[in-house]
Protein backbone atom coordinates (compact mmCIF):
# COMPACT_ATOMS: atom_id res chain seq x y z
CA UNK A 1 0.77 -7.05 -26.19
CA UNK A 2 3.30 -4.64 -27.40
CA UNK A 3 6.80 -5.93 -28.09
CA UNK A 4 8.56 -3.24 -26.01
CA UNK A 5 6.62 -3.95 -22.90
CA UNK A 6 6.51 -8.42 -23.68
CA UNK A 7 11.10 -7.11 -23.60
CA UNK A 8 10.85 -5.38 -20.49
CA UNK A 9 9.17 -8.38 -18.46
CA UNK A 10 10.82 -10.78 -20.34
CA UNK A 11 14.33 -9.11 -19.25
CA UNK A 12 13.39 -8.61 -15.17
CA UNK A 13 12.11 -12.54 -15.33
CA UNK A 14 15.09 -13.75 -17.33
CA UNK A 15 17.17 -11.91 -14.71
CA UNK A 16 15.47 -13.40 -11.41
CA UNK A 17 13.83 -10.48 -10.62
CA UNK A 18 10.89 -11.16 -10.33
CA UNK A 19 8.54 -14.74 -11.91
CA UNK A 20 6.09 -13.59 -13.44
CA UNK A 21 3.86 -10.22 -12.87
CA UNK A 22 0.67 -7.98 -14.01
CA UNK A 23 0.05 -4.89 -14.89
CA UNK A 24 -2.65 -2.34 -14.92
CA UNK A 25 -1.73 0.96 -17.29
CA UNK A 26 -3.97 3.76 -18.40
CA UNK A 27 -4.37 6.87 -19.66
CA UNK A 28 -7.49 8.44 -18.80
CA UNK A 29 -10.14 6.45 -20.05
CA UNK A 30 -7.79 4.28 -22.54
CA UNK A 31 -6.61 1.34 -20.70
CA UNK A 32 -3.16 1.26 -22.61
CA UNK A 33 -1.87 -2.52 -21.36
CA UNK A 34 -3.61 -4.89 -18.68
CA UNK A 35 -1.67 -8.35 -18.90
CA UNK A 36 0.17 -10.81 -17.21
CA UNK A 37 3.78 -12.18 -17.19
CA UNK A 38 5.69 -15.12 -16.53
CA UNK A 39 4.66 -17.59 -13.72
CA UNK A 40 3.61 -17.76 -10.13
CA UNK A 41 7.41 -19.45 -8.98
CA UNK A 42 10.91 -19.95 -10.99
CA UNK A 43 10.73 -23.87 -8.95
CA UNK A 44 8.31 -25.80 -10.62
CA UNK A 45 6.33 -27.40 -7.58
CA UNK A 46 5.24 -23.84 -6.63
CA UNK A 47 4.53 -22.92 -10.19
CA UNK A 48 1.28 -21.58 -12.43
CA UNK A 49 1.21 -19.42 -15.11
CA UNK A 50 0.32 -15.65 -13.88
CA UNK A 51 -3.35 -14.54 -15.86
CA UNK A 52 -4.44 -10.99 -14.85
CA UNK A 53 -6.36 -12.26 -12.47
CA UNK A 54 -3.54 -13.90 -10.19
CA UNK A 55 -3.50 -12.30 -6.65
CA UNK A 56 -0.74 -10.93 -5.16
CA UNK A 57 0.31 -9.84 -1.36
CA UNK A 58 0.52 -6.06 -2.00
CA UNK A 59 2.38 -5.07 1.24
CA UNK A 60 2.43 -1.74 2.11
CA UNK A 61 -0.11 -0.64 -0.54
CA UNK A 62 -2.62 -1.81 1.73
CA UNK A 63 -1.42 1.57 4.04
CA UNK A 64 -3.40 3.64 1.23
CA UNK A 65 -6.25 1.71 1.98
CA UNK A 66 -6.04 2.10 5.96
CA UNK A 67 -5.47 5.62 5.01
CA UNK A 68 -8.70 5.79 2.72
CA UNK A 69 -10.60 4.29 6.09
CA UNK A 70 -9.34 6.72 8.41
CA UNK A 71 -10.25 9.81 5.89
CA UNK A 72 -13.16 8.68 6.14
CA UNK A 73 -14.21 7.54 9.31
CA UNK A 74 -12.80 11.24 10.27
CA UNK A 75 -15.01 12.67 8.21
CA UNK A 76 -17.91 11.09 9.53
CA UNK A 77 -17.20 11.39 13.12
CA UNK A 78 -16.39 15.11 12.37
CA UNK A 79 -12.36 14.70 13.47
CA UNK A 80 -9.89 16.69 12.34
CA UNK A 81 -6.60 15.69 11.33
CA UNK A 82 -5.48 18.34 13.08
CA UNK A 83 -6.61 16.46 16.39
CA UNK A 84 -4.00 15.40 18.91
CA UNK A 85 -3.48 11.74 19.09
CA UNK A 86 -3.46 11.67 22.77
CA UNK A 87 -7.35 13.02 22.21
CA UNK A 88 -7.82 9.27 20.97
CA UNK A 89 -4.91 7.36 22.78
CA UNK A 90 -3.82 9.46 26.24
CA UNK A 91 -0.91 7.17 26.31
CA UNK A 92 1.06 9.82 23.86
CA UNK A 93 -0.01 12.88 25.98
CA UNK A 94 3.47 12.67 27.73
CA UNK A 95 5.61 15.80 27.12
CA UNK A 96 7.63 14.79 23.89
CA UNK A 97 4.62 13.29 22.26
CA UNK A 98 1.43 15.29 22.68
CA UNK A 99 2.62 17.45 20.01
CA UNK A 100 1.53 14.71 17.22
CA UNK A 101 -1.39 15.12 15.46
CA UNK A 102 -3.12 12.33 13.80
CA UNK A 103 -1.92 13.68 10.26
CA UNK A 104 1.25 13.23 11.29
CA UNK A 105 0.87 9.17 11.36
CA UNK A 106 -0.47 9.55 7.68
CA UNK A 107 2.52 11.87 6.61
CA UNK A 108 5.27 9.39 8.55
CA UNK A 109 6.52 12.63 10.60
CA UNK A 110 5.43 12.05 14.02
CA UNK A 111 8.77 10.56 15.06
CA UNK A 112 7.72 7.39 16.42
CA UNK A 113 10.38 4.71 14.70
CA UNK A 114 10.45 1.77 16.75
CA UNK A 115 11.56 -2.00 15.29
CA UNK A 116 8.44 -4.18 14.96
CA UNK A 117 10.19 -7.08 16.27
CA UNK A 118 9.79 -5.73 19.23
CA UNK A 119 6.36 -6.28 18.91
CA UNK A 120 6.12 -9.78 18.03
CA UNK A 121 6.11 -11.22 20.88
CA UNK A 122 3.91 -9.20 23.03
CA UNK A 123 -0.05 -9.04 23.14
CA UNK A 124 -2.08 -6.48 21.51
CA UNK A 125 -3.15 -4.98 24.18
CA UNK A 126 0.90 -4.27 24.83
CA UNK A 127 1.58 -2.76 21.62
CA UNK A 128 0.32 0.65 22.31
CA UNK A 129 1.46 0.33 25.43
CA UNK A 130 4.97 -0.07 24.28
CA UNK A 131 5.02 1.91 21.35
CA UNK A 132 3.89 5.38 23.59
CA UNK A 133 6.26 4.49 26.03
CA UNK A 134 9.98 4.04 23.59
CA UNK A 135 11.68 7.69 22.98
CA UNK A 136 10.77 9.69 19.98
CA UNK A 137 13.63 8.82 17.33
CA UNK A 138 12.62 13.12 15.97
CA UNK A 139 10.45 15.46 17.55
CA UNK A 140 7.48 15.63 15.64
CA UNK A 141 6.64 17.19 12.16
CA UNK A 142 10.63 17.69 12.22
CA UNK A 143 11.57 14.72 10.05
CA UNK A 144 9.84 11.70 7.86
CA UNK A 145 10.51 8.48 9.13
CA UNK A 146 8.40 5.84 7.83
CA UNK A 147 7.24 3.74 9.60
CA UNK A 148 4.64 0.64 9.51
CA UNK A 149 3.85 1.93 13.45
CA UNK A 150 2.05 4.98 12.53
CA UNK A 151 -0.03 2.99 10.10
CA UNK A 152 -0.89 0.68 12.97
CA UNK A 153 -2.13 3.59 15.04
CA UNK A 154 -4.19 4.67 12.45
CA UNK A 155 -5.78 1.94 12.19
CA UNK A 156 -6.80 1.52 15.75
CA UNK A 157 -8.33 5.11 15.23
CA UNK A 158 -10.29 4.36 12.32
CA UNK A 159 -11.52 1.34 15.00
CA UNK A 160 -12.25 3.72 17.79
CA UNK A 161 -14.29 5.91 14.93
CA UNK A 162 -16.44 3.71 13.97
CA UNK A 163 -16.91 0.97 16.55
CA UNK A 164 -15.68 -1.64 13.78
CA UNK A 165 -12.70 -4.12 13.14
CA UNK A 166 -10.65 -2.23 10.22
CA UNK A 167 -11.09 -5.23 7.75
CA UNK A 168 -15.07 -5.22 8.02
CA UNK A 169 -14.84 -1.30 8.06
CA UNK A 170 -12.64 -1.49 4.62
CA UNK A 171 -14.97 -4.07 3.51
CA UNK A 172 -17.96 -2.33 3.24
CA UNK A 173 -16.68 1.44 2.57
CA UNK A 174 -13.90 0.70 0.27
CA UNK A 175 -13.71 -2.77 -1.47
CA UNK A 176 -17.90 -3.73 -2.03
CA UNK A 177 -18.69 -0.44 -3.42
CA UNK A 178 -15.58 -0.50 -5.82
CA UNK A 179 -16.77 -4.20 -6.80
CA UNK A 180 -13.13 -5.54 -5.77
CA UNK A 181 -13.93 -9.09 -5.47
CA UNK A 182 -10.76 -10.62 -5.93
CA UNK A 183 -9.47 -8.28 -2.95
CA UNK A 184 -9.05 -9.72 0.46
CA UNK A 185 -6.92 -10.07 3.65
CA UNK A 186 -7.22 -13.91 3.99
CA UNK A 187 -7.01 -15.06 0.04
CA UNK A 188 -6.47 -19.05 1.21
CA UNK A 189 -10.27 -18.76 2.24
CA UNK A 190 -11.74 -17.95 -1.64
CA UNK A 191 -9.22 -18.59 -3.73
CA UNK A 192 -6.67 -21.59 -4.34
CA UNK A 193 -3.35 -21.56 -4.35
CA UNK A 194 -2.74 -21.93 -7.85
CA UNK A 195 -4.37 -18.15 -8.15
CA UNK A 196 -2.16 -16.21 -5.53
CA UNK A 197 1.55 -15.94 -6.03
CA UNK A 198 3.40 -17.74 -3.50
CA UNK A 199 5.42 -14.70 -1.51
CA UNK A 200 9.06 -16.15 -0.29
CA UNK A 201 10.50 -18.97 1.41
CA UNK A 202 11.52 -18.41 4.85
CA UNK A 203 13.17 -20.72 6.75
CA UNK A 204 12.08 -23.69 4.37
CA UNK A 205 8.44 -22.64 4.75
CA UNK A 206 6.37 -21.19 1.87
CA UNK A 207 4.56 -17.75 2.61
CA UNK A 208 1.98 -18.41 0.22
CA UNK A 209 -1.21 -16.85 1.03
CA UNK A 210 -0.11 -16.00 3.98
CA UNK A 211 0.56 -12.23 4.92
CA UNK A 212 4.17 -11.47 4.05
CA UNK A 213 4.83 -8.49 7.12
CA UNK A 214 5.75 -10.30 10.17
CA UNK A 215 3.89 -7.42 12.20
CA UNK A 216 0.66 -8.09 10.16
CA UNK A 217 0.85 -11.91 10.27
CA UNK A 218 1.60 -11.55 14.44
CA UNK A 219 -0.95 -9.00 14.70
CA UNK A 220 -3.81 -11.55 12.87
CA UNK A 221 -2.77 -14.31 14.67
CA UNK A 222 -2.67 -12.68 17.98
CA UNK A 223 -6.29 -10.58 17.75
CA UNK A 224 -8.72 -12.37 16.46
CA UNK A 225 -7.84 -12.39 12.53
CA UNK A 226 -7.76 -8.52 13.06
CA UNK A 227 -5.44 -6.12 10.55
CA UNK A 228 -2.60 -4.51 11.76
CA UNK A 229 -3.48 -1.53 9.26
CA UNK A 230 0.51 -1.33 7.56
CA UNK A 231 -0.16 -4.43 5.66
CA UNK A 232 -2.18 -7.99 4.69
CA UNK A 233 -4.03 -7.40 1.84
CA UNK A 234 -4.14 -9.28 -1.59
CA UNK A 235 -5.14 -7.95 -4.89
CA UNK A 236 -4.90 -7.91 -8.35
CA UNK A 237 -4.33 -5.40 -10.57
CA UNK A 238 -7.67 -4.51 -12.33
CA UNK A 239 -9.11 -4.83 -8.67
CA UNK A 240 -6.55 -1.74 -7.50
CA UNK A 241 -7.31 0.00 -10.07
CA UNK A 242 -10.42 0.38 -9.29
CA UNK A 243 -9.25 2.09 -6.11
CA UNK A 244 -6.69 4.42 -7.73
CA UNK A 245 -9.85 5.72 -10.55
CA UNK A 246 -11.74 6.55 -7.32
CA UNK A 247 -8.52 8.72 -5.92
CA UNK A 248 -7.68 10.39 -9.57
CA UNK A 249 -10.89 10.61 -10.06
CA UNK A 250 -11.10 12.55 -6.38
CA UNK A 251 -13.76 10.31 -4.52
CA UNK A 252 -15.91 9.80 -7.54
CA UNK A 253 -16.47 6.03 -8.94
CA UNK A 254 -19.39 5.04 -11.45
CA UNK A 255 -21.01 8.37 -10.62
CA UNK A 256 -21.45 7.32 -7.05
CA UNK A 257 -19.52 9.55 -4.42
CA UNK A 258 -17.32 7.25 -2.07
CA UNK A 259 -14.83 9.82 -1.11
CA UNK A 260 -15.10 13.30 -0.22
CA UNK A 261 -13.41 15.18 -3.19
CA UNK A 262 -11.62 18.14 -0.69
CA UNK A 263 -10.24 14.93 1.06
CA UNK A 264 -8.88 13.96 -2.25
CA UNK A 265 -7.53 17.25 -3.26
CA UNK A 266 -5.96 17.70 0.93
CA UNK A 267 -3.92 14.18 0.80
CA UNK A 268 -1.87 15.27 -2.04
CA UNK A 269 -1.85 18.66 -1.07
CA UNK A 270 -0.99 18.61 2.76
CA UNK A 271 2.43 17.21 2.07
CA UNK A 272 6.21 17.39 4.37
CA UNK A 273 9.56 16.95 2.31
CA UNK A 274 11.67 13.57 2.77
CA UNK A 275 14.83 13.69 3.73
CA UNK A 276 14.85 12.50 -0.44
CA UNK A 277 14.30 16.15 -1.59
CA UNK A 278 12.59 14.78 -4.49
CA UNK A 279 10.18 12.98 -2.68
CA UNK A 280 7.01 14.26 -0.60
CA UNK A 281 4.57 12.94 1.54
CA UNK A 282 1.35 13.57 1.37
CA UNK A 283 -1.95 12.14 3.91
CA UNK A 284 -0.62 8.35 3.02
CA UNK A 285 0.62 9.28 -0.23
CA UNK A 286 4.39 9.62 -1.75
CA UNK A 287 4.37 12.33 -4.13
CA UNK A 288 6.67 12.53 -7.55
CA UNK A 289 8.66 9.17 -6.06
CA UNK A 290 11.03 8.71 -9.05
CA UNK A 291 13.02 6.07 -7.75
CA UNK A 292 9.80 3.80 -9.16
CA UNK A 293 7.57 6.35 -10.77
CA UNK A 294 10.46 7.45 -13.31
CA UNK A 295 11.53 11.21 -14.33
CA UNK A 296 8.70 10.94 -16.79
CA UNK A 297 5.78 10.96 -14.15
CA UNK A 298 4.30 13.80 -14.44
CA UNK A 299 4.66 16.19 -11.34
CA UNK A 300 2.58 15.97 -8.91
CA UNK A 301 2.34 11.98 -8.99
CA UNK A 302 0.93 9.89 -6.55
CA UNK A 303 1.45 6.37 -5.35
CA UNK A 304 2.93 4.05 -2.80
CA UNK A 305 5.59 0.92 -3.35
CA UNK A 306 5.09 -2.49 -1.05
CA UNK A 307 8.06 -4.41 0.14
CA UNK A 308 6.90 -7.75 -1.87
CA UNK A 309 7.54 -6.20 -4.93
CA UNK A 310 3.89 -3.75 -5.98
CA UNK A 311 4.13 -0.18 -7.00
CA UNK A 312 0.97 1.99 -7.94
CA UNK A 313 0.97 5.54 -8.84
CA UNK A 314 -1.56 7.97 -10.19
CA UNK A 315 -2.26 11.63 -11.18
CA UNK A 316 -4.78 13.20 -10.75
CA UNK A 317 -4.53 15.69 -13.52
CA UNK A 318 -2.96 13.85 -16.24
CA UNK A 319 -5.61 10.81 -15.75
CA UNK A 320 -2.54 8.28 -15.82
CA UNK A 321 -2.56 5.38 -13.74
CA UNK A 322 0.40 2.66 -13.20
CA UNK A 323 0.41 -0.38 -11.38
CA UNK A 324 2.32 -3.17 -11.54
CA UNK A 325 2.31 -6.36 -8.96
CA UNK A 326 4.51 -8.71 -9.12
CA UNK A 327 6.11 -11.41 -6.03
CA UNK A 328 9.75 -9.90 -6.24
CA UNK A 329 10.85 -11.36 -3.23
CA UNK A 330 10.27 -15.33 -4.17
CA UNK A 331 11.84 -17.56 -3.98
CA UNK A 332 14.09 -14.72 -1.63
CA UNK A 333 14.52 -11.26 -1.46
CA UNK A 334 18.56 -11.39 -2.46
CA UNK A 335 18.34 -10.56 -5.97
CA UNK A 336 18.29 -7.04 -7.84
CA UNK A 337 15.94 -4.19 -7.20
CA UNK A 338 12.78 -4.02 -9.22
CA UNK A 339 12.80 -0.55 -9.47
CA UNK A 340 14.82 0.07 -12.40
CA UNK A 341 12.44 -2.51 -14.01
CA UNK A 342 9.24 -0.47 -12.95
CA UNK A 343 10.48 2.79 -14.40
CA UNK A 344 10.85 1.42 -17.24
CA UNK A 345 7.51 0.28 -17.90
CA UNK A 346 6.37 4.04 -15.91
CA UNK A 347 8.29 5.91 -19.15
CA UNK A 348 6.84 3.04 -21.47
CA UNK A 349 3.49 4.54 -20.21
CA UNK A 350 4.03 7.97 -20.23
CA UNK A 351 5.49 7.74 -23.96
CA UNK A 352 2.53 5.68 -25.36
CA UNK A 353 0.23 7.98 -23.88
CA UNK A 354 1.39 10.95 -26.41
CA UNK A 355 0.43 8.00 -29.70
């Protein structure tokens, strides 16, 4: 492993932030680093050393995924992004809302912001229910505002689509074609612990395969081990790449197409501005995000960050992929931002890739 890279992770562990971590870099077809770092835990009795193929809870990543689902299932069922969501849901066909349109969910500009605690302890069935009826926080296509809400929306489309629970759905279109065994939404069942990174520790319990999102983990609990769509998977980091080659590589993976390639080419076209003018949003995508993607990304970048501590970016020109996983918030989430840490090893990439 090259000593520049071995300093980098050797500094963010020595520095609490983050135990241990892997990492997936490539250019093109050269696979530049794939390694691991550290250990699962700092406290011993949670501890094992990370090996590239130590899963982690990737967070929000999995939105790129319920994203991926919903292009798809759209596709299939002929629906246009373009489509009102009240067409689906005729809860949001009240006079501030029936102006969204179902790429505005996958773009974070519809103006629905509403706190997910909110949600926790209602049923499923009141989610929606609540969600159409609390006041737009922007009208829509006026203003990002992520939010995990949008993602759950989509997700429920991407059910109504296809007649099919988004995990199975994302099971058999996304993660058995792309041979991403070690990818899953309940990792407890398949793996043991001693191969997932425990996540944090919150109020003396131990997430540790265990959803990390408190909306995801409410959601599965509360319907029938169902996803919420804005979170709950677990991966590792030659398993994702597999599912960034098929998005750089627009749709195509081992010659077989998964992905319609003017799908591709739309989500990181179609794009609003953040209120970060150097930041976009594509369909589920954040384009030329610096703040973890570095000034050396190329422009044009793709990717998406996750809460627990992944990043993964892409381009689809260059050929460069970047991901890193690692379980940032463990034992707690008070300690210092990756970020600084993950553009390092972005411009470690991006210089290497010119040897």
């Amino acid at each position: 492993m090259p000593e520049e890279l071995n300093a980098i992770f050797g500094d963010a562990i020595a520095r609490h932030i983050f135990p241990g971590a892997t990492v997936w870099l490539a250019n093109g077809e050269k696979v530049l680093a794939h390694a691991a770092f550290g250990t699962t835990a700092y406290q011993r009795e949670y501890s094992a050393p990370v090996t590239t193929e130590t899963l982690y809870d990737i967070a929000s990543i999995t939105k790129l995924f319920t994203a991926t689902a919903f292009l798809m299932a759209a596709r299939e069922n002929n629906i246009s992004i373009e489509t009102p969501l009240a067409h689906f849901l005729p809860e949001f066909g009240s006079h501030d809302k029936r102006e969204i349109r179902l790429k505005n969910l996958l773009q974070h500009n519809s103006g629905i912001e509403i706190a997910i605690q909110s949600l926790l302890e209602i049923s499923p069935q009141e989610w929606i229910e609540k969600i159409a009826a609390a006041p737009l926080r922007a009208a829509p296509q006026k203003r990002v505002l992520y939010s995990c809400t949008n993602f759950f929306l989509l997700a429920r489309m991407v059910e109504m689509m296809t007649k099919t629970p988004l995990d199975d759905f994302i099971a058999q279109e996304i993660l058995h074609p792309l041979g991403m065994k070690r990818t899953t939404w309940t990792p407890l069942e398949k793996f043991s612990k001693d191969e997932i990174a425990p996540t944090e520790i919150e109020n003396e319990i131990v997430c540790h395969g265990v959803v990390h999102d408190p909306a995801a983990r409410a959601w599965r609990e509360y319907s029938l081990h169902a996803s919420c769509g804005n979170s709950g998977l677990f991966s590792t980091a030659s398993d994702l790449a597999k599912f960034a080659l098929l998005w750089r590589d627009g749709g195509i993976f081992e010659n077989q197409e998964l992905l319609n390639c003017n799908d591709c080419d739309l989500a990181f076209q179609e794009t609003v501005v953040e209120e970060n003018p150097k930041a976009q949003r594509g369909l589920g995508w954040q384009l030329d995000a610096g703040f973890y993607m570095s000034e050396k990304a190329p422009r044009g970048s793709a990717g998406h960050a996750g809460f627990t501590g992944p990043t993964l970016w892409l381009h689809p020109n260059t050929k460069h992929v970047c991901i890193i996983l690692n379980n940032r918030v463990f034992p707690s989430r008070d300690n210092e931002s990756r970020f600084p840490t993950h553009r390092k090893i972005a411009r470690w990439l991006m210089k290497n890739s010119l040897l």
